[in-house]
Protein backbone atom coordinates (compact mmCIF):
# COMPACT_ATOMS: atom_id res chain seq x y z
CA UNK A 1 20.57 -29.88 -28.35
CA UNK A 2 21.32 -27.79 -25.50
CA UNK A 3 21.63 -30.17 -22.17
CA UNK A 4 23.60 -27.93 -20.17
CA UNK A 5 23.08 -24.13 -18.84
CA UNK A 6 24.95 -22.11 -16.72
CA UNK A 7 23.25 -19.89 -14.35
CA UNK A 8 25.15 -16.87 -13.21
CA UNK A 9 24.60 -16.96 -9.92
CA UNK A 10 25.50 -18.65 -6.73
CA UNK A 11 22.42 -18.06 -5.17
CA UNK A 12 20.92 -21.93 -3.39
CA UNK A 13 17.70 -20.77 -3.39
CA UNK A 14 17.51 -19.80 -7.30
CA UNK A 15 19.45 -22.61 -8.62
CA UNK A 16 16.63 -25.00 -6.63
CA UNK A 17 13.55 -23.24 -8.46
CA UNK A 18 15.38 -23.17 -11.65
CA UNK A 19 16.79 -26.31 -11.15
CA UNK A 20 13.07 -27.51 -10.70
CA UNK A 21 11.26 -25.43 -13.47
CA UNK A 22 13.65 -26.90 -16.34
CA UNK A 23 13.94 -30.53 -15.26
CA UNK A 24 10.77 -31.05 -17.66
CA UNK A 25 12.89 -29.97 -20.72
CA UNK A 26 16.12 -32.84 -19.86
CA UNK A 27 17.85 -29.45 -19.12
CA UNK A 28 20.32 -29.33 -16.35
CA UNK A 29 20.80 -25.89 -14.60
CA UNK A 30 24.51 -25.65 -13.12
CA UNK A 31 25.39 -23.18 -10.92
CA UNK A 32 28.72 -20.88 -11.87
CA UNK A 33 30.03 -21.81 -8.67
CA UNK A 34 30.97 -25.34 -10.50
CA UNK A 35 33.10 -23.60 -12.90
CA UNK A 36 34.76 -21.16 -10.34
CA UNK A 37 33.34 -18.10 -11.97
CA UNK A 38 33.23 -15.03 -9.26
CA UNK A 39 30.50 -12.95 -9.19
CA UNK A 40 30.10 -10.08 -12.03
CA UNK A 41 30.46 -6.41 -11.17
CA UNK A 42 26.51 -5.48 -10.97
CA UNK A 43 27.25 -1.72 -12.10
CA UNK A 44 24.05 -1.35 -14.37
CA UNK A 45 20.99 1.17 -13.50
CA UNK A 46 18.32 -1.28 -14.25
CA UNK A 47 17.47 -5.01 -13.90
CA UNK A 48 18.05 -5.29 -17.57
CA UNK A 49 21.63 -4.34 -17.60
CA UNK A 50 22.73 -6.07 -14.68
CA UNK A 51 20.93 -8.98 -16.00
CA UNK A 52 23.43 -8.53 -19.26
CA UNK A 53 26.06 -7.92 -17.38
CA UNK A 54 25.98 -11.67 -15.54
CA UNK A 55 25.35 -13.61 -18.27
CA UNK A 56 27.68 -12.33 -20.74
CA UNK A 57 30.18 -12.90 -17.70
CA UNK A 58 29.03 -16.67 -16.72
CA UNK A 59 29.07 -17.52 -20.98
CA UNK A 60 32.72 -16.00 -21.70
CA UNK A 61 34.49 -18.09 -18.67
CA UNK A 62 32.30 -21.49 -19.14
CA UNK A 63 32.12 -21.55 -22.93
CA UNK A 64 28.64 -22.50 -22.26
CA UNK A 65 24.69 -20.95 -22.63
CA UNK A 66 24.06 -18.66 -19.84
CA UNK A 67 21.06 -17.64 -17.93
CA UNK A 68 21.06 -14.89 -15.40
CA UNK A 69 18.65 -13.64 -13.34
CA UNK A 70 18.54 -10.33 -11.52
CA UNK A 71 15.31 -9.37 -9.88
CA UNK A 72 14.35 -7.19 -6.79
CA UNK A 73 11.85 -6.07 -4.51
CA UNK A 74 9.55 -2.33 -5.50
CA UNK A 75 8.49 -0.94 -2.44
CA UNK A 76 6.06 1.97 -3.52
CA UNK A 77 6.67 3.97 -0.06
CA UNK A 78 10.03 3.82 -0.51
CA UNK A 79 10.14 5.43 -4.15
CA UNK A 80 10.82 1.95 -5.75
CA UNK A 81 13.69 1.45 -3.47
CA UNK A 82 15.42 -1.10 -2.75
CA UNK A 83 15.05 -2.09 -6.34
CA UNK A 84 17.92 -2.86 -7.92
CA UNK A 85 19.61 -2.88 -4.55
CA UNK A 86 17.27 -5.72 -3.04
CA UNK A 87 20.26 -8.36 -2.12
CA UNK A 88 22.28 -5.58 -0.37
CA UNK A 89 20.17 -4.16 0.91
CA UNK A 90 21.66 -3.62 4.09
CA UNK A 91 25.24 -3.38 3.13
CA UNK A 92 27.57 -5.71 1.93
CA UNK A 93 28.26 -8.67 2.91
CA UNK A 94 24.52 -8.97 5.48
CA UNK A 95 21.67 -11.56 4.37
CA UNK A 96 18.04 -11.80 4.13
CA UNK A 97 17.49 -11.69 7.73
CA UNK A 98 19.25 -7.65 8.01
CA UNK A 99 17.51 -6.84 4.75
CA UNK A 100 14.21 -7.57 5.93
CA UNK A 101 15.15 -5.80 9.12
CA UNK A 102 15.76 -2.68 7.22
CA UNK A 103 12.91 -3.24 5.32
CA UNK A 104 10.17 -3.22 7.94
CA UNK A 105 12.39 -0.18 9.36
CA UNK A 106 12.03 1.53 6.70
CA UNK A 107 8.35 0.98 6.42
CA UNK A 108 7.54 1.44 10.39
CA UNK A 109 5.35 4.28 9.93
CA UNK A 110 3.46 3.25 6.83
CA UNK A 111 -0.18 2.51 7.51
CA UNK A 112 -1.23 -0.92 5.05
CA UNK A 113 -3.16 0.88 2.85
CA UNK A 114 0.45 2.34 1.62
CA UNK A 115 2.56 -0.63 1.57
CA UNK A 116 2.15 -1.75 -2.00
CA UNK A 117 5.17 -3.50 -3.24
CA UNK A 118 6.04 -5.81 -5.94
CA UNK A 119 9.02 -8.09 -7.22
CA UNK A 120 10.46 -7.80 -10.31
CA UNK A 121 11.92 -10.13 -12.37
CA UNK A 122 14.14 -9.96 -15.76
CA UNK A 123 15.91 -13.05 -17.16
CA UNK A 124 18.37 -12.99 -19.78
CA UNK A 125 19.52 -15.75 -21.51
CA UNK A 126 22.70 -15.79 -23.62
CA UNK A 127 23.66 -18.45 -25.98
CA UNK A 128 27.14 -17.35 -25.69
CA UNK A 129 29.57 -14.35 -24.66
CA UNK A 130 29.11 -12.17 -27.94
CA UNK A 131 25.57 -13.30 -28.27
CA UNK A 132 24.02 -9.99 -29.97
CA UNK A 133 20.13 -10.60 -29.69
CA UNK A 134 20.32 -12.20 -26.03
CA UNK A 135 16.68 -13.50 -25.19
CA UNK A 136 14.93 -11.06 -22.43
CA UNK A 137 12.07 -11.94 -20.39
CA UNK A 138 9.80 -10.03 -17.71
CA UNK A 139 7.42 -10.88 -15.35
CA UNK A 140 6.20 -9.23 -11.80
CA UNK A 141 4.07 -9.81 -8.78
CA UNK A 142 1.90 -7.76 -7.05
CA UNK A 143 1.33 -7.68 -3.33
CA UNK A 144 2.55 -5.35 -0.49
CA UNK A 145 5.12 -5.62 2.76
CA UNK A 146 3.85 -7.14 5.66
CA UNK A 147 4.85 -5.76 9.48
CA UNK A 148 6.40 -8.81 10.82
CA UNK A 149 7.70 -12.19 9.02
CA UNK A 150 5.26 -15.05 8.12
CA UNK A 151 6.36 -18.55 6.92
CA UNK A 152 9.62 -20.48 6.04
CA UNK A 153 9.46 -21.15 2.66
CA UNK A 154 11.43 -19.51 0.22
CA UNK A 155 14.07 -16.62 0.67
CA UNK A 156 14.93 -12.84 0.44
CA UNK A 157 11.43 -10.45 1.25
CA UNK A 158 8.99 -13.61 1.27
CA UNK A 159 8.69 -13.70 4.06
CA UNK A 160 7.62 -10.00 4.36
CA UNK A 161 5.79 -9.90 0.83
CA UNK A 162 1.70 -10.56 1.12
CA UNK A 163 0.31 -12.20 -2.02
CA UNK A 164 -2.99 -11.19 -1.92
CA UNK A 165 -4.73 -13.97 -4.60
CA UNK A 166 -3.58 -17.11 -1.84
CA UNK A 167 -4.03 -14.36 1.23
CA UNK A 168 -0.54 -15.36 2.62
CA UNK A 169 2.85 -14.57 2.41
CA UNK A 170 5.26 -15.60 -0.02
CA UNK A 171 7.18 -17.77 2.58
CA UNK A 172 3.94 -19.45 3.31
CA UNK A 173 3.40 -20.69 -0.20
CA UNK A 174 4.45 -24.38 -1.20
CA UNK A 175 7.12 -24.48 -4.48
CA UNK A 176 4.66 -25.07 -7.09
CA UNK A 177 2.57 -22.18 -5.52
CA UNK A 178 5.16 -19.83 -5.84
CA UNK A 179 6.00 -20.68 -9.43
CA UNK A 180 1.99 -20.37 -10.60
CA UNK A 181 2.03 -17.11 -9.19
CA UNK A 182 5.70 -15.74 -8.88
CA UNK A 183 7.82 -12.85 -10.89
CA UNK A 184 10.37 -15.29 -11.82
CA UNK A 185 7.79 -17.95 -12.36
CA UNK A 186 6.27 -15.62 -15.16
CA UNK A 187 9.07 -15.06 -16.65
CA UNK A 188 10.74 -18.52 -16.60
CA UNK A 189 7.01 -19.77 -18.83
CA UNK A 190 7.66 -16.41 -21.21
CA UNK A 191 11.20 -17.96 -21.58
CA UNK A 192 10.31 -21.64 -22.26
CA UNK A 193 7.72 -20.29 -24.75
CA UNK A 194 10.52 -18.57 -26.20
CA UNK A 195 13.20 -20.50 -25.88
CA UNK A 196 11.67 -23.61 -27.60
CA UNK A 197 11.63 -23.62 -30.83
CA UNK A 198 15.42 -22.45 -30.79
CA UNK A 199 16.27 -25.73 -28.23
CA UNK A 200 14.90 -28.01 -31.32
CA UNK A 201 17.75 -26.81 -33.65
CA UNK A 202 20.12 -25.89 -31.54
């Protein structure tokens, strides 16, 4: 019985909602940080590979199960940018608050009616390093870029990203909120649908 997955990321903010979504199963999510495992080189084109590409690094230096996540912000305006980009947005090495910056930059003279956006979301989940049929799931969430920051909730673009079912940002929207209606919340519920059967006789 798995008890134990590594996520590849050092991201706070993740490991908390993951941290929170798999307490139900007796799974405990451990950041890669714990095991001293540096980042992986995110050189894929797609979420997809870069997804790959982190938890095929986080399995072969812990020995154990591996979940990564690698998701990002469509901005329709923008071509789909910053995409796979979303976390650097701005350059290496700057946070959320220069992204967002950049963002609403970016977007200055967009009217609303063009600002569609949405966040994307692929997890992978390897059981180890040379795992050949690693489990892939998808989910994504609708909504469009605000023109200044609302709420303090959450991190990244939500507090720039309008959800337009609970008529309030992303930032605004209590934990439970955000994983009813999230990109990674969909795909975290396609992975535990997944995912079960395989825990049971693991």
């Amino acid at each position: 019985m798995i008890n134990k997955i590594v996520l590849a990321s050092g991201n706070r903010g993740k490991l908390k909602e993951f941290g929170e979504i798999f307490a139900p199963l007796q799974i405990e999510v451990m950041p890669q940080s714990d095991f001293a495992v540096h980042d992986a080189e995110e050189t894929g084109l797609s979420f997809v590979e870069n997804a790959i590409l982190k938890a095929r690094h986080a399995a072969r230096i812990t020995g154990l199960p591996a979940l990564a996540d690698d998701s990002g912000l469509e901005v329709d305006a923008l071509n789909g940018a910053p995409g796979i980009y979303s976390a650097r947005y701005a350059g290496e090495g700057c946070g959320d608050d220069e992204n967002n910056a950049k963002l609403l930059q970016a977007l200055a003279q967009v009217p609303e009616d063009k600002r569609s956006a949405r966040f994307q979301c692929v997890l992978v989940f390897m059981r180890h390093a040379e795992d050949p049929t690693p489990l892939i799931c998808q989910g994504s969430w609708d909504g469009r870029i605000l023109t200044e920051p609302r709420g303090h909730n959450g991190f990244g673009y939500d507090p720039l990203f309008y959800v337009p079912e609970t008529g309030c940002a992303s930032a605004e929207l209590t934990s439970e909120q955000k994983q009813q209606y999230s990109h990674r919340g969909k795909a975290v519920r396609q992975f535990i649908n997944a995912i079960g059967p395989w825990l049971k006789h693991a």
